[in-house]
C-alpha atoms as a PDB file:
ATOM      1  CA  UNK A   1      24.591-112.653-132.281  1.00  0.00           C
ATOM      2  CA  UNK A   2      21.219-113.248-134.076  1.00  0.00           C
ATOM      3  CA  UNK A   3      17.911-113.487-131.482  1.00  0.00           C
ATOM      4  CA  UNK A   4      15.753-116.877-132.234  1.00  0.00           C
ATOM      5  CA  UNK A   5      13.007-116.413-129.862  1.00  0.00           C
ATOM      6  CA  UNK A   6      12.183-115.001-126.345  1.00  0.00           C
ATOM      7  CA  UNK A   7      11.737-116.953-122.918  1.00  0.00           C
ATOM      8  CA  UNK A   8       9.588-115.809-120.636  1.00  0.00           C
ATOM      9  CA  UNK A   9      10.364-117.103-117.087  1.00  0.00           C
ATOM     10  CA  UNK A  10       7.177-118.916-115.510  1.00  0.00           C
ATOM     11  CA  UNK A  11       7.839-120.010-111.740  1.00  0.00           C
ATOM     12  CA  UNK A  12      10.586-119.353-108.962  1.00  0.00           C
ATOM     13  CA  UNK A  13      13.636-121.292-109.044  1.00  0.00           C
ATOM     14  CA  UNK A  14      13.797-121.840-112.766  1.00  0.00           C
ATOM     15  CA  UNK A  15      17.458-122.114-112.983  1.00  0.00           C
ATOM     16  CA  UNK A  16      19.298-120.348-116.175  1.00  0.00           C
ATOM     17  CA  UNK A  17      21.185-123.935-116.773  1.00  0.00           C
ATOM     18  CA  UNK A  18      17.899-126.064-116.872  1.00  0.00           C
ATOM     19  CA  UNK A  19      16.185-123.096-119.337  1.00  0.00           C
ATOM     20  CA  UNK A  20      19.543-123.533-121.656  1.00  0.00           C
ATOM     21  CA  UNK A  21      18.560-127.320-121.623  1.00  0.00           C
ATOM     22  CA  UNK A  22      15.221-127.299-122.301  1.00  0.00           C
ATOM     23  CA  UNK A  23      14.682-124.622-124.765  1.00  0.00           C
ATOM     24  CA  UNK A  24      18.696-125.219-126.713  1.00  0.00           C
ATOM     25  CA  UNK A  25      19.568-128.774-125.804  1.00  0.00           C
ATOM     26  CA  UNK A  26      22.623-127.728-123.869  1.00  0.00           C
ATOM     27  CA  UNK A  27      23.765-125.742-121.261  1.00  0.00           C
ATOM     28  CA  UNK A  28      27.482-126.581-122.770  1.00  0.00           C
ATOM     29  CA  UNK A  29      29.580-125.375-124.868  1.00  0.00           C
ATOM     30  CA  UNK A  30      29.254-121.750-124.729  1.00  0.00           C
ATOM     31  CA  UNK A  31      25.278-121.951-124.565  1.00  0.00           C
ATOM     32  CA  UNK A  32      24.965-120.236-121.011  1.00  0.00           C
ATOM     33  CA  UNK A  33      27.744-117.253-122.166  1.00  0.00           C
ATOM     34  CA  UNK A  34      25.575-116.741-125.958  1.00  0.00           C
ATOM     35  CA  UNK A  35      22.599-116.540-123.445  1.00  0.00           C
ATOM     36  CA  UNK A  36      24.213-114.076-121.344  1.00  0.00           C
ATOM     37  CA  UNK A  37      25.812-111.775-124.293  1.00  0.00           C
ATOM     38  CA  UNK A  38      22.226-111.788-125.113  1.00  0.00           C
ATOM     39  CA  UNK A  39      20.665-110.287-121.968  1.00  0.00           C
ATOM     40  CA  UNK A  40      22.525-107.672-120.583  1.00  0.00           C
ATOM     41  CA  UNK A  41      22.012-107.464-116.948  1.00  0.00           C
ATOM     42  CA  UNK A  42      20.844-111.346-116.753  1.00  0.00           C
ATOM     43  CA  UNK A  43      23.677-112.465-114.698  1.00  0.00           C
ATOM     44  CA  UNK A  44      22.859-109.603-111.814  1.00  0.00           C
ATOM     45  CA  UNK A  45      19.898-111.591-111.309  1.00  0.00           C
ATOM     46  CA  UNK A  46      21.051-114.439-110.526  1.00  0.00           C
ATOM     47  CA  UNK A  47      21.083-117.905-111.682  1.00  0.00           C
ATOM     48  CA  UNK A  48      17.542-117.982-110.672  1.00  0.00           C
ATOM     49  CA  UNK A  49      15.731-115.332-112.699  1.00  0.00           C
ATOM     50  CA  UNK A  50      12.638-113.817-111.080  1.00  0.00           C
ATOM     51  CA  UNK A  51       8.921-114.974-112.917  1.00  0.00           C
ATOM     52  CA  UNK A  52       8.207-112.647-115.863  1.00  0.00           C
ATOM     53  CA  UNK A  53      12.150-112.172-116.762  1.00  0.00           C
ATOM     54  CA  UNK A  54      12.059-112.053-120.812  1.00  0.00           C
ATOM     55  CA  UNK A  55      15.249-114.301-121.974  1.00  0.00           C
ATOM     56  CA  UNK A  56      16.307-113.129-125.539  1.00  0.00           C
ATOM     57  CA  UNK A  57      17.361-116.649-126.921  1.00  0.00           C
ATOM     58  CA  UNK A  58      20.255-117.952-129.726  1.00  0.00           C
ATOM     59  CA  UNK A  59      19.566-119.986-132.110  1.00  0.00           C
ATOM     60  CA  UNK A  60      19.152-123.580-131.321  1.00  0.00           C
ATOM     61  CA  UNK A  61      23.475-124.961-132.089  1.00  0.00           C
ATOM     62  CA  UNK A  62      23.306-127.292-134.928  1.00  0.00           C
ATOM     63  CA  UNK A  63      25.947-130.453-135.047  1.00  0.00           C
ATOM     64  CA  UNK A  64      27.984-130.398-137.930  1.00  0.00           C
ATOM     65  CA  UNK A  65      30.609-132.906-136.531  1.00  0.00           C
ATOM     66  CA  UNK A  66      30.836-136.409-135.461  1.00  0.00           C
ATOM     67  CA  UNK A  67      33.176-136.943-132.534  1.00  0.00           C
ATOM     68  CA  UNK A  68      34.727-140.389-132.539  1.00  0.00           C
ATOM     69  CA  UNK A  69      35.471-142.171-129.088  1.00  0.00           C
ATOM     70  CA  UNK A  70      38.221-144.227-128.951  1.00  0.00           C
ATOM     71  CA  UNK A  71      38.109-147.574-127.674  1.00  0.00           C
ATOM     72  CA  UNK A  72      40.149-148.188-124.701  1.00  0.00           C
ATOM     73  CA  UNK A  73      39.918-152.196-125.430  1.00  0.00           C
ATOM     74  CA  UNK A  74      39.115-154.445-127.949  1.00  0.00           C
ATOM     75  CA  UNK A  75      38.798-154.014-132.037  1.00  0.00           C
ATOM     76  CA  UNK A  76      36.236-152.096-132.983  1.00  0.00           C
ATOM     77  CA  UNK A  77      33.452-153.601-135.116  1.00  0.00           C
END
């Protein structure tokens, strides 16, 4: 898996989930696990990574698809 950029950790208690968020737009959808892959040895530390901890990030998931809810009532307009 291709390396987009690198995360440095700033402060205590920045959790792994929130960085996903912030810096990918998801921690879903097998965000957290491409992080991991990435950084061997990241999940002994924690989900809490200590200040200075270099993060090797994906690339940012691009949406291809459209998902379509389906209405429970009504027509749809």
């Amino acid at each position: 898996m291709a390396v987009d950029r690198i995360y440095t950790v700033r402060r205590d208690g920045e959790r792994l989930d929130k960085i996903a968020r912030a810096e990918l737009g998801s921690e879903r959808g097998g965000t957290l696990e491409a992080i991991l892959d990435l950084n061997p040895g990241l999940a002994a530390l924690g989900d809490t990574p200590p200040p200075g901890t270099k993060i090797r990030l994906p690339p940012r998931p691009t949406s291809t698809s459209v998902t379509t809810v389906p209405r429970i009532w009504g027509e749809q307009e």
